[in-house]
C-alpha atoms as a PDB file:
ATOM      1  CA  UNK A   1       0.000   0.000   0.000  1.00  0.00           C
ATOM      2  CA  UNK A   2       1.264   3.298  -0.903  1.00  0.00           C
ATOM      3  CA  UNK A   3       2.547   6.109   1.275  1.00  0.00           C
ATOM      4  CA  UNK A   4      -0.389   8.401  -0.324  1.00  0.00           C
ATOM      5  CA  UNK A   5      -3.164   5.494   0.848  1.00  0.00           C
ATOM      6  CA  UNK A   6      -1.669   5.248   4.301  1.00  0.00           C
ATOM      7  CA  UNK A   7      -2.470   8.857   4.675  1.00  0.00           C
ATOM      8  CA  UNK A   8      -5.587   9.170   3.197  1.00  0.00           C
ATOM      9  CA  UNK A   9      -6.934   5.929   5.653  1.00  0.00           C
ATOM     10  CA  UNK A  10      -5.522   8.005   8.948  1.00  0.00           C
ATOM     11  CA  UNK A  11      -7.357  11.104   7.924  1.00  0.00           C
ATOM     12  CA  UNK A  12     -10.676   9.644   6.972  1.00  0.00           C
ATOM     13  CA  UNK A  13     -10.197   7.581  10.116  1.00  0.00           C
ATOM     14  CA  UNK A  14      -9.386  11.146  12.033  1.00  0.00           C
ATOM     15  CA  UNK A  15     -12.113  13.111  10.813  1.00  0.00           C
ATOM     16  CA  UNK A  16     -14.565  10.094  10.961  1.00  0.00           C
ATOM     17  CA  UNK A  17     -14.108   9.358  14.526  1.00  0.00           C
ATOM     18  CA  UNK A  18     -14.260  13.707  16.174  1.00  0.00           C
ATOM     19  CA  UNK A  19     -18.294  13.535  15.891  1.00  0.00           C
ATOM     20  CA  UNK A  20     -20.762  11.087  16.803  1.00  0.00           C
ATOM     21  CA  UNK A  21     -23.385  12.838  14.923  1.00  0.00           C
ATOM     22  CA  UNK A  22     -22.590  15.842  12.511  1.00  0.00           C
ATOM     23  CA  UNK A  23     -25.815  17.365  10.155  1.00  0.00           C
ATOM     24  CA  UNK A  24     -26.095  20.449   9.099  1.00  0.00           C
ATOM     25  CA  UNK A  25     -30.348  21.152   7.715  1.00  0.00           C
ATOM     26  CA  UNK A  26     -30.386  23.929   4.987  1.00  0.00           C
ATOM     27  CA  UNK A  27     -32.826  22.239   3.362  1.00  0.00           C
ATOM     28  CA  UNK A  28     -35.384  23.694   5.536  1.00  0.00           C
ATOM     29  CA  UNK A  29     -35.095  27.179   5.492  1.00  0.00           C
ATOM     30  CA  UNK A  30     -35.433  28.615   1.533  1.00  0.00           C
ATOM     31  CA  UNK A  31     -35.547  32.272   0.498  1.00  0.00           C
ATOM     32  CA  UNK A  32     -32.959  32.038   3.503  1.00  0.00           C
ATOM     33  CA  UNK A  33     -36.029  32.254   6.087  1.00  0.00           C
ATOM     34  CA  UNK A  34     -36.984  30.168   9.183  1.00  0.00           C
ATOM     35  CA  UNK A  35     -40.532  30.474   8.704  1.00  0.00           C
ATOM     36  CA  UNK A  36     -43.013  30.660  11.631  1.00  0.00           C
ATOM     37  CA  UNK A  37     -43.848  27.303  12.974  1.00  0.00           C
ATOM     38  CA  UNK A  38     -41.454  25.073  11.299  1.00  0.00           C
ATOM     39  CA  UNK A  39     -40.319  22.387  12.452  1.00  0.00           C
ATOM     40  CA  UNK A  40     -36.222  21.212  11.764  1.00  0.00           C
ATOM     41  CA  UNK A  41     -35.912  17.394  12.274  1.00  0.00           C
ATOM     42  CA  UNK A  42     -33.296  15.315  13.515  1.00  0.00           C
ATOM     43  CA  UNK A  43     -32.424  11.634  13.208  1.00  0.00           C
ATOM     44  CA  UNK A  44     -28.720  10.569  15.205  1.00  0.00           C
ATOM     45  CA  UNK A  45     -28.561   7.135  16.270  1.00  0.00           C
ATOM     46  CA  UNK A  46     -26.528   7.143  19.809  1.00  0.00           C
ATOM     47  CA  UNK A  47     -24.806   3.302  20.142  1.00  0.00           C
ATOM     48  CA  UNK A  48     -23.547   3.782  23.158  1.00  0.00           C
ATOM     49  CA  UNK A  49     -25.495   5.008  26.208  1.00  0.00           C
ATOM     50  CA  UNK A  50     -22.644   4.429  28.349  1.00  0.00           C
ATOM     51  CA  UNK A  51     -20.639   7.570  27.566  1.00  0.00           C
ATOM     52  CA  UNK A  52     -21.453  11.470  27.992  1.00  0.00           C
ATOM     53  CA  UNK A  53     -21.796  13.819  25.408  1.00  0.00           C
ATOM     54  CA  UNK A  54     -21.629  17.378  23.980  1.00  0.00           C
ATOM     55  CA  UNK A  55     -24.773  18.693  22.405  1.00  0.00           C
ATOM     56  CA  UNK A  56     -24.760  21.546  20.403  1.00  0.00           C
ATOM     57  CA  UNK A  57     -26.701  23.591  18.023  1.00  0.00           C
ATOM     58  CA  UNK A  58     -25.401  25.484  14.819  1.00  0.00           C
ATOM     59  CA  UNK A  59     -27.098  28.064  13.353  1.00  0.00           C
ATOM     60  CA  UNK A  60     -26.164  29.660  10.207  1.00  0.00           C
ATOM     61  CA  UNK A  61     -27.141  32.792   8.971  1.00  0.00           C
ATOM     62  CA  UNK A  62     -26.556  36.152   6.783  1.00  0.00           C
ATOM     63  CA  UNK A  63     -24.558  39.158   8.070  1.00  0.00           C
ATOM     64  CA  UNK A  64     -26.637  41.485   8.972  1.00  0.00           C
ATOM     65  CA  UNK A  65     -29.210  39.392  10.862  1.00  0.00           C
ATOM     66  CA  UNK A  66     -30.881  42.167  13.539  1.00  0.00           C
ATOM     67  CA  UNK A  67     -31.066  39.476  16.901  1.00  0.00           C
ATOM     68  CA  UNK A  68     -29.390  39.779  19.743  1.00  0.00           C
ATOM     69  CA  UNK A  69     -30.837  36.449  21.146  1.00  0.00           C
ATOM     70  CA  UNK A  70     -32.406  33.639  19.783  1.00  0.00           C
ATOM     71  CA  UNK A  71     -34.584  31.373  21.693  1.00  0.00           C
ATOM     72  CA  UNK A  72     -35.257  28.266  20.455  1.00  0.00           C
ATOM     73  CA  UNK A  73     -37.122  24.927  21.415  1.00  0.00           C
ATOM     74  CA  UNK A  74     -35.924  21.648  21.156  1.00  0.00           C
ATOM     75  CA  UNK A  75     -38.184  18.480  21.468  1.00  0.00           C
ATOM     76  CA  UNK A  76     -36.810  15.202  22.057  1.00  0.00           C
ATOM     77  CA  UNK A  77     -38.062  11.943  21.303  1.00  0.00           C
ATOM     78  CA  UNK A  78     -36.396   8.464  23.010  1.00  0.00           C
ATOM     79  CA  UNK A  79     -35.836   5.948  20.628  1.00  0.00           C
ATOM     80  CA  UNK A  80     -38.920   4.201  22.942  1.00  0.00           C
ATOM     81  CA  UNK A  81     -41.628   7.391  22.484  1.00  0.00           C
ATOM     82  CA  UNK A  82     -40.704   9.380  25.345  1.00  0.00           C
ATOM     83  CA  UNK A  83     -40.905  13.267  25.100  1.00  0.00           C
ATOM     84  CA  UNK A  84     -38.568  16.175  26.327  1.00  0.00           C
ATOM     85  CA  UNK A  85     -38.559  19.734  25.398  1.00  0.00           C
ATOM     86  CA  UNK A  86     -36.178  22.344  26.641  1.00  0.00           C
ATOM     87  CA  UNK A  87     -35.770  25.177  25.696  1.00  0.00           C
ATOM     88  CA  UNK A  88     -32.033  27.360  24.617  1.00  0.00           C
ATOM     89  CA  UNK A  89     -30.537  30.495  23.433  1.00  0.00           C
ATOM     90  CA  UNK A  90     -28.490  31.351  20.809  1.00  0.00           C
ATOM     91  CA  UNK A  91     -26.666  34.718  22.113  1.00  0.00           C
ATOM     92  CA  UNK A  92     -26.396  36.213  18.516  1.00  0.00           C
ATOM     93  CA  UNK A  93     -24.616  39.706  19.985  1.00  0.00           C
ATOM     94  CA  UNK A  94     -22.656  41.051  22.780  1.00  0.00           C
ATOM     95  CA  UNK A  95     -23.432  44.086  24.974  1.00  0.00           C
ATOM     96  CA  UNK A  96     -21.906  46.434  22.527  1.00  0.00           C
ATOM     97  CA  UNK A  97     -23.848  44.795  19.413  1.00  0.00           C
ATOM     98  CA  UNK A  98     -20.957  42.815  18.056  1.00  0.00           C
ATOM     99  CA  UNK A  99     -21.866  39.190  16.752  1.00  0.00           C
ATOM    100  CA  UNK A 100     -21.067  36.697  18.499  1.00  0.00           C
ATOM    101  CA  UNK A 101     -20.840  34.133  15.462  1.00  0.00           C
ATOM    102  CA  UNK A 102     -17.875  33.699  12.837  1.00  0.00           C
ATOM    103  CA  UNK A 103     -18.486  35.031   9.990  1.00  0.00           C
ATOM    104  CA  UNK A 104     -16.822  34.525   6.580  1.00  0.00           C
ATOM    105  CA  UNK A 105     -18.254  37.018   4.054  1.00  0.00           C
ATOM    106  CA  UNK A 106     -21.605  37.320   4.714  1.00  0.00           C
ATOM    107  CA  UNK A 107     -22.101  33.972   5.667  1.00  0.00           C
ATOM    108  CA  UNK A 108     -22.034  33.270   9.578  1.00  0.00           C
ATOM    109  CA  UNK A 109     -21.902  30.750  11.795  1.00  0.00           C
ATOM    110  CA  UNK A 110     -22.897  30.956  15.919  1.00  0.00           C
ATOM    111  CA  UNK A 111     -23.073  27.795  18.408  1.00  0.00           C
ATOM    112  CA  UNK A 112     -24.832  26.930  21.049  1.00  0.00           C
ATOM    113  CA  UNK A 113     -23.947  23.759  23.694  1.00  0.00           C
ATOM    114  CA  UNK A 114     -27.626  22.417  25.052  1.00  0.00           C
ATOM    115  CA  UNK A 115     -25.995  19.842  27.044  1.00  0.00           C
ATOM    116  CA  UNK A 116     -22.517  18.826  28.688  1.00  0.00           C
ATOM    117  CA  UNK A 117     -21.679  15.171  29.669  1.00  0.00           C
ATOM    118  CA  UNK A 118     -25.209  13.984  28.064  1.00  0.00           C
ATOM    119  CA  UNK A 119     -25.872  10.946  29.309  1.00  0.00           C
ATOM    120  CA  UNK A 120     -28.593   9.511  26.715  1.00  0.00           C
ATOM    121  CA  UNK A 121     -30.685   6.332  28.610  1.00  0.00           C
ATOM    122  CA  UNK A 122     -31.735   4.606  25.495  1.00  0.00           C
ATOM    123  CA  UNK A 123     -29.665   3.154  22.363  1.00  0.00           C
ATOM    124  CA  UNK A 124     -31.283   3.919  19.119  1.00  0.00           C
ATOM    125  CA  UNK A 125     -32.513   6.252  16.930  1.00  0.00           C
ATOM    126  CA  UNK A 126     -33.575   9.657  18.426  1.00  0.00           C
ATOM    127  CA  UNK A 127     -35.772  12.624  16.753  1.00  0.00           C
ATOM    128  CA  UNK A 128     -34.427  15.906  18.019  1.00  0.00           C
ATOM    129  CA  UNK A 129     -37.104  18.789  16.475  1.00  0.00           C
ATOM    130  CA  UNK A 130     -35.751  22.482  16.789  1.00  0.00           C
ATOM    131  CA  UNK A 131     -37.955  25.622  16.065  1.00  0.00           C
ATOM    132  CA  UNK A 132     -37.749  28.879  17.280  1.00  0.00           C
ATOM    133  CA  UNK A 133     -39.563  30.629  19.963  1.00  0.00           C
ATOM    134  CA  UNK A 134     -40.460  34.071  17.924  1.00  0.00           C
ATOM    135  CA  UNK A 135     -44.249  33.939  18.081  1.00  0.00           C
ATOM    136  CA  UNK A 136     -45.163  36.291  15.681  1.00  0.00           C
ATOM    137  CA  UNK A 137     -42.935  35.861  12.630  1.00  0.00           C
ATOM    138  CA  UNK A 138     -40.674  34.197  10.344  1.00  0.00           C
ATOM    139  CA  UNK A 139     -36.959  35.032  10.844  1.00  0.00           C
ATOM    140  CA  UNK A 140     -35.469  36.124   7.421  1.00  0.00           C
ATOM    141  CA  UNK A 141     -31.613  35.579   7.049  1.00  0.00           C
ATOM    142  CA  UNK A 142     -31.484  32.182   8.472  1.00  0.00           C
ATOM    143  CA  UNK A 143     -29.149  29.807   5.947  1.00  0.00           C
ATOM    144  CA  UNK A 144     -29.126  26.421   8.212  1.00  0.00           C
ATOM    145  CA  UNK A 145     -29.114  24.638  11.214  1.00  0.00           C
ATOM    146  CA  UNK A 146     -26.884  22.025  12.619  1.00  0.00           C
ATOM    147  CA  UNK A 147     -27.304  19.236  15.555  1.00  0.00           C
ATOM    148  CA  UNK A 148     -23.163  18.304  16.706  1.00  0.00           C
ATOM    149  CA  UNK A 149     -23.229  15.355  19.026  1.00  0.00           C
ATOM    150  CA  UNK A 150     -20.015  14.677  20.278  1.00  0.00           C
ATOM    151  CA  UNK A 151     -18.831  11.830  22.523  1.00  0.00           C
ATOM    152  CA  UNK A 152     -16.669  13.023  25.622  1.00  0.00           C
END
């Protein structure tokens, strides 16, 4: 085996093996708008029940975007039925009205953790189900969301 396949097995093996779970929705939001009452679905499978884990949120979205916070609510549904729903915040600005998120261009990305050392009690396939909490509107300038599950 060549020096060139040796390499390109570590990295896959690398970059395979940092998340548990890594989608990123953009599929969801055209015209670049989160539209009032949709719903963003999530499918990881967790194996493993016996580790923790990092849960985070990703939200992508256009420069400009006029939050300071976004509150969002996330449902969660066991592999056997049972329900959850918490609710998070993406801090989109500081005090003096600087984003938060990294931007490149006009594209921009901002993170959220919704839970450290996650300890999920079920193996399986979960549904995680994200929408936002502004009641009257749509949000325009949202590009995408993403659901990281990392194990610890």
């Amino acid at each position: 085996m060549s020096i060139k396949w040796v390499l390109v097995f570590v990295l896959s093996l690398f970059l395979s093996s940092c998340h548990t779970f890594k989608e990123h929705n953009e599929e969801s939001f055209p015209n670049r708008s989160w539209a009032l009452g949709k719903e963003v679905v999530f499918k990881p499978v967790i194996k493993d029940i016996t580790k923790g884990y990092t849960v985070s949120l990703e939200l992508r979205h256009i420069y400009g975007l006029q939050l300071k916070n976004l509150s969002v609510k996330v449902k969660t549904i066991s592999p056997s039925g049972k329900e959850e729903v918490n609710n998070y915040i993406f801090e989109m600005m500081d005090g003096n009205n600087q984003y938060k998120s990294n931007c490149s261009g006009d594209m921009c990305d901002v993170k959220t953790i919704v839970g450290e050392n996650m300890k999920f009690k079920e193996s399986g396939e979960y549904q995680i189900i994200v929408t936002h909490n502004i009641p009257s509107t749509g949000i325009n300038g949202v590009m995408g969301l993403g659901l990281i599950i990392d194990a610890e």
